[in-house]
Protein backbone atom coordinates (compact mmCIF):
# COMPACT_ATOMS: atom_id res chain seq x y z
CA UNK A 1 0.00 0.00 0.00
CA UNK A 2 1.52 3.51 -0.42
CA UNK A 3 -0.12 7.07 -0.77
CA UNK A 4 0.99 7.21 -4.73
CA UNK A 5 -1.93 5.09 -6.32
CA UNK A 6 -4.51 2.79 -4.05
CA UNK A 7 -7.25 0.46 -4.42
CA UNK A 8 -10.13 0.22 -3.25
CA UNK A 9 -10.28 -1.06 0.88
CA UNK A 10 -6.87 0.92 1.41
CA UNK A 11 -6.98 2.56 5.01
CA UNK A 12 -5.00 6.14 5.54
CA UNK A 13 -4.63 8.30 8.55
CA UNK A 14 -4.51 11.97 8.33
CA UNK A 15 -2.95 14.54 11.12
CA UNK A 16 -3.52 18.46 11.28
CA UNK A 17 -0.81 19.95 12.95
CA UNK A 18 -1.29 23.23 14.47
CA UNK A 19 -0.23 25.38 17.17
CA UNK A 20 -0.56 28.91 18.76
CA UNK A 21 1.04 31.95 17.55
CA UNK A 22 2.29 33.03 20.77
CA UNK A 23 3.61 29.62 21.51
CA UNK A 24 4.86 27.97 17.94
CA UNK A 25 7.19 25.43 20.03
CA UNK A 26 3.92 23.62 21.21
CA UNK A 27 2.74 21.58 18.56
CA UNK A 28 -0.64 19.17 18.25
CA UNK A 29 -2.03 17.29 15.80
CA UNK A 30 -5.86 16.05 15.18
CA UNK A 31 -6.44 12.53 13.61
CA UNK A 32 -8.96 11.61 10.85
CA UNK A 33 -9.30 8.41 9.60
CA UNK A 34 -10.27 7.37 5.73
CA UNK A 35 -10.95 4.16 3.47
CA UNK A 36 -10.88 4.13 -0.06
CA UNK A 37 -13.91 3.94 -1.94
CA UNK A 38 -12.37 3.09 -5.04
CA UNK A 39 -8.58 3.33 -6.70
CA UNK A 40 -7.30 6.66 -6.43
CA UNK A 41 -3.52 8.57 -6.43
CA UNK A 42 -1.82 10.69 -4.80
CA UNK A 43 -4.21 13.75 -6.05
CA UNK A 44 -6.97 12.38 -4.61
CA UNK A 45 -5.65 12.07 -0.94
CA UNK A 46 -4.52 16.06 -1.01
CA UNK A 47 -7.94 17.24 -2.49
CA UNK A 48 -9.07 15.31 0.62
CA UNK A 49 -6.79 16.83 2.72
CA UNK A 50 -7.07 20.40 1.24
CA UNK A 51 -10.61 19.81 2.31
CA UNK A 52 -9.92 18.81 5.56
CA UNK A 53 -7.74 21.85 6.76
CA UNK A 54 -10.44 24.01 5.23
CA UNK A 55 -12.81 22.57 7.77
CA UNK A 56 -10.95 23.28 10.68
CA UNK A 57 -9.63 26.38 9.74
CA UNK A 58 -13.35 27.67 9.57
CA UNK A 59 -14.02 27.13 13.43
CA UNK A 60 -10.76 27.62 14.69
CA UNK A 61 -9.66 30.96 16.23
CA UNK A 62 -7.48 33.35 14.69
CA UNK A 63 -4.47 32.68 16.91
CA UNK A 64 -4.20 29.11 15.54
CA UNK A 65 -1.66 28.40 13.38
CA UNK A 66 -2.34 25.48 11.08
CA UNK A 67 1.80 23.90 10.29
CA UNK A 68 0.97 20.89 8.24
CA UNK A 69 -0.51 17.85 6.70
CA UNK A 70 0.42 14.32 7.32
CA UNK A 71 -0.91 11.44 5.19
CA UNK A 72 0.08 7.85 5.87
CA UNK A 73 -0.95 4.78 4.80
CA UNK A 74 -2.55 2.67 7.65
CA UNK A 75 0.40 0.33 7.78
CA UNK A 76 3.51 0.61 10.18
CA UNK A 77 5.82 2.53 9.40
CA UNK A 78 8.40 0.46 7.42
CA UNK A 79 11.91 -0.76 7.84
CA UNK A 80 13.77 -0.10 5.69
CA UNK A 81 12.34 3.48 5.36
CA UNK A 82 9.62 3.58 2.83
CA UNK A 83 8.83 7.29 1.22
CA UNK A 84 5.72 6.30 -0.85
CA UNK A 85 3.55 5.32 2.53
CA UNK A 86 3.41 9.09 3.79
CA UNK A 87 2.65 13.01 2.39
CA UNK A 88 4.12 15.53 4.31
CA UNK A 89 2.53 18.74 3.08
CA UNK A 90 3.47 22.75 4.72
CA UNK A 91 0.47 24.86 5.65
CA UNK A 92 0.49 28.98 5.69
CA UNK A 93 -3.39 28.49 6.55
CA UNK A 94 -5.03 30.68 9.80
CA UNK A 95 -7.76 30.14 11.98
CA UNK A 96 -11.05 31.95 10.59
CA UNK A 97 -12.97 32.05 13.66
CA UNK A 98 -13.05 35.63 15.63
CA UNK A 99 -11.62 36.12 19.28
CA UNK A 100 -13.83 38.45 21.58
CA UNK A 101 -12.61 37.87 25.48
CA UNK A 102 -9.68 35.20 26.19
CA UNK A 103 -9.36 31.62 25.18
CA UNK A 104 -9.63 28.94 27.55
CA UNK A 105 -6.69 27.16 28.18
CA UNK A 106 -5.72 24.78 25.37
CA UNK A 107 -6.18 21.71 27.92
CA UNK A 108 -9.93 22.40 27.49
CA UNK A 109 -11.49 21.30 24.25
CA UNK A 110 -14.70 21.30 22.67
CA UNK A 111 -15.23 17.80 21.94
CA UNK A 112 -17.30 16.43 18.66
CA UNK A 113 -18.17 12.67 18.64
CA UNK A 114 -17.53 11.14 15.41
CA UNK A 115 -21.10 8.77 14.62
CA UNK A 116 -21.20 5.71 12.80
CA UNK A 117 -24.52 3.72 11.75
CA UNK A 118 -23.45 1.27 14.61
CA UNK A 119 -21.05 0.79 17.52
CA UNK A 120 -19.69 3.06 19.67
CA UNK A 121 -19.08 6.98 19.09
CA UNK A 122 -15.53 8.21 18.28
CA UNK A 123 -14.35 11.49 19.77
CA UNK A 124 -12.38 14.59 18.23
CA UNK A 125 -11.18 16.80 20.52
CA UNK A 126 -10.32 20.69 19.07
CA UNK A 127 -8.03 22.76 20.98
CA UNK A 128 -8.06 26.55 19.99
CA UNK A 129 -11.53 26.64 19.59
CA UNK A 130 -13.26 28.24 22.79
CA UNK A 131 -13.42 31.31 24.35
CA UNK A 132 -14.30 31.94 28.07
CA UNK A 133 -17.79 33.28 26.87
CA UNK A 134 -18.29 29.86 25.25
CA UNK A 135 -18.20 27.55 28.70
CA UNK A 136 -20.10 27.72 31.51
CA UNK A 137 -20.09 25.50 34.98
CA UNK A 138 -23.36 25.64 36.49
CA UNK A 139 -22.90 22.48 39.12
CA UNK A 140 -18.56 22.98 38.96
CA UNK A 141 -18.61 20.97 35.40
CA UNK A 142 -17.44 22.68 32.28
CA UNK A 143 -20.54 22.92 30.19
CA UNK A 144 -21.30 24.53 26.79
CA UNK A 145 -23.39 27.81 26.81
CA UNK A 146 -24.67 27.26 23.35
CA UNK A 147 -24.10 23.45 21.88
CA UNK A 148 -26.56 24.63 18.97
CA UNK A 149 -24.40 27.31 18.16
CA UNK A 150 -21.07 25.54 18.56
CA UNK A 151 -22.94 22.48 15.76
CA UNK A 152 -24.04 24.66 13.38
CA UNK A 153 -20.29 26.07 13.19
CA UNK A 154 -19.12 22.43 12.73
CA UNK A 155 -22.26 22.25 9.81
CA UNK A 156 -21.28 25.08 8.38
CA UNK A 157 -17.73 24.11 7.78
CA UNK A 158 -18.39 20.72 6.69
CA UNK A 159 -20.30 22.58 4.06
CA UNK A 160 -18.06 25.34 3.30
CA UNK A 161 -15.00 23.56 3.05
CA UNK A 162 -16.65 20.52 0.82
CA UNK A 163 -15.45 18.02 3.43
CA UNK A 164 -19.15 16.93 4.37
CA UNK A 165 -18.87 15.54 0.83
CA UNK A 166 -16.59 13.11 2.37
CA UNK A 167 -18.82 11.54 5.69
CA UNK A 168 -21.70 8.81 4.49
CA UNK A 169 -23.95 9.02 2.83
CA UNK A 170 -22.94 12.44 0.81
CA UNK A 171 -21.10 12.69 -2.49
CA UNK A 172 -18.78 9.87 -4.61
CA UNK A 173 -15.64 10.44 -2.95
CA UNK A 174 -12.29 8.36 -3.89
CA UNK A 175 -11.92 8.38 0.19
CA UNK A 176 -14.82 8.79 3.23
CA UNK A 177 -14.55 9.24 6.74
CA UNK A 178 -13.79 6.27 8.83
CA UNK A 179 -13.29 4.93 12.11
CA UNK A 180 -11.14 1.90 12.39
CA UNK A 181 -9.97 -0.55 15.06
CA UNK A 182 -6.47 -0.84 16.27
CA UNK A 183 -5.57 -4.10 13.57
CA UNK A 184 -7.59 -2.67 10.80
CA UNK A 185 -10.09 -5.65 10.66
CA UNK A 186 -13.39 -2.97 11.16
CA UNK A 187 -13.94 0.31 9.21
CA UNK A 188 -16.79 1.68 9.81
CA UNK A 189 -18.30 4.70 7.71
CA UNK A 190 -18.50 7.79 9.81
CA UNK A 191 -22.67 9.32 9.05
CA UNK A 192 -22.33 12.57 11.29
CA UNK A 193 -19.76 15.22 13.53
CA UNK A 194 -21.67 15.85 16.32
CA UNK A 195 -20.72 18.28 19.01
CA UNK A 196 -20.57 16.89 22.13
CA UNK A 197 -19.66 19.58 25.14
CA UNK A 198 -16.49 20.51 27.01
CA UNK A 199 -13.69 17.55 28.11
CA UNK A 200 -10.10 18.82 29.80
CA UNK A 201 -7.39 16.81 27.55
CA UNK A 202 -3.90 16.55 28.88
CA UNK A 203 -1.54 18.85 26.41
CA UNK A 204 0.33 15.06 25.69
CA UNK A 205 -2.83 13.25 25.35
CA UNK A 206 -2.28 10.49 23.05
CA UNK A 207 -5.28 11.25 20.78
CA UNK A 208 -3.20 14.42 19.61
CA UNK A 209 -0.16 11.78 18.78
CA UNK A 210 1.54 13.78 21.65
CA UNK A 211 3.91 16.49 20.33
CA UNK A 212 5.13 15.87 16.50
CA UNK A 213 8.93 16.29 16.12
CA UNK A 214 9.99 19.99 14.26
């Protein structure tokens, strides 16, 4: 499997790297995971990515700094070193969303579950998102003020950026939205991004991959 040309059934993980502008030496990275619908190349993974930043970029806050794209094939990493499982692509792309107030502190996140037709729920978890005005803690847990408000922003950018094209059961896309198990055996087609509320995240959490080398 590499990232050059796939078939159909081929599993890839991408990462959004991104960090603060006041703090550039503190990196994270969000995960998304894809399947192939059909054979594709190279092309069709960046147009996926490409999409992908867009969406993030839209709700993020204009302090975030988005660094880069990673693209790997699902497989290990190999030995001997293998170029054609992995993209590395630069960003120069900024958070969209307005700041009014302060942030919260990047260990608090607004977390969206991803929903499949079955199963469990996954969970993203978006640092740089929230502002003070956006939490509240009526009984001393971190609560959203408006959850409607904070979904439509997550609708809005899955339409905007084209990336809704890319969750089931919208558009014909050479990839979709996933979520797959630790050995790869189930893939199961993400239907909806639904936001969920407030969680505190450790800054090395491993869902953000901890801190990706410079």
């Amino acid at each position: 499997m590499t990232v050059l040309t796939f078939a159909a059934a081929d599993l890839f993980v991408f990462r959004v790297v991104k960090y603060l502008s006041t703090n550039p030496d503190n990196k994270w990275a969000n995960s998304y995971e894809f399947r192939a619908n059909a054979t594709g190349t190279e092309s069709d993974l960046l147009t996926a990515g490409e999409k992908l930043v867009d969406f993030e970029v839209a709700f993020h806050r204009t302090n975030v700094i988005f660094d880069r794209i990673l693209i790997s094939t699902w497989e290990a990493d190999s030995v001997p070193y293998d170029p054609s499982t992995f993209i590395s692509s630069t960003l120069t792309a900024v958070g969209t969303a307005a700041i009014s107030g302060d942030m919260m502190a990047l260990n608090t996140c607004m977390s969206v579950a991803r929903i499949a037709a079955s199963g469990r729920f996954g969970h993203l978890f978006y640092r740089g998102v929230l502002l003070e005005e956006d939490v509240e803690a009526p009984a001393g847990r971190s609560v959203l003020v408006d959850r409607a408000a904070q979904q439509a922003n997550i609708d809005a950018a899955l339409s905007s950026s084209g990336l809704g094209d890319y969750i089931d059961p919208f558009g014909d896309t050479a990839v979709q939205m996933a979520m797959i198990n630790k050995d790869g055996t189930q893939v199961r087609k993400i239907t909806q991004l639904r936001v969920q509320g407030v969680s505190s995240v450790p800054l090395d959490h491993a869902w953000f991959n901890r801190t990706p080398a410079p």
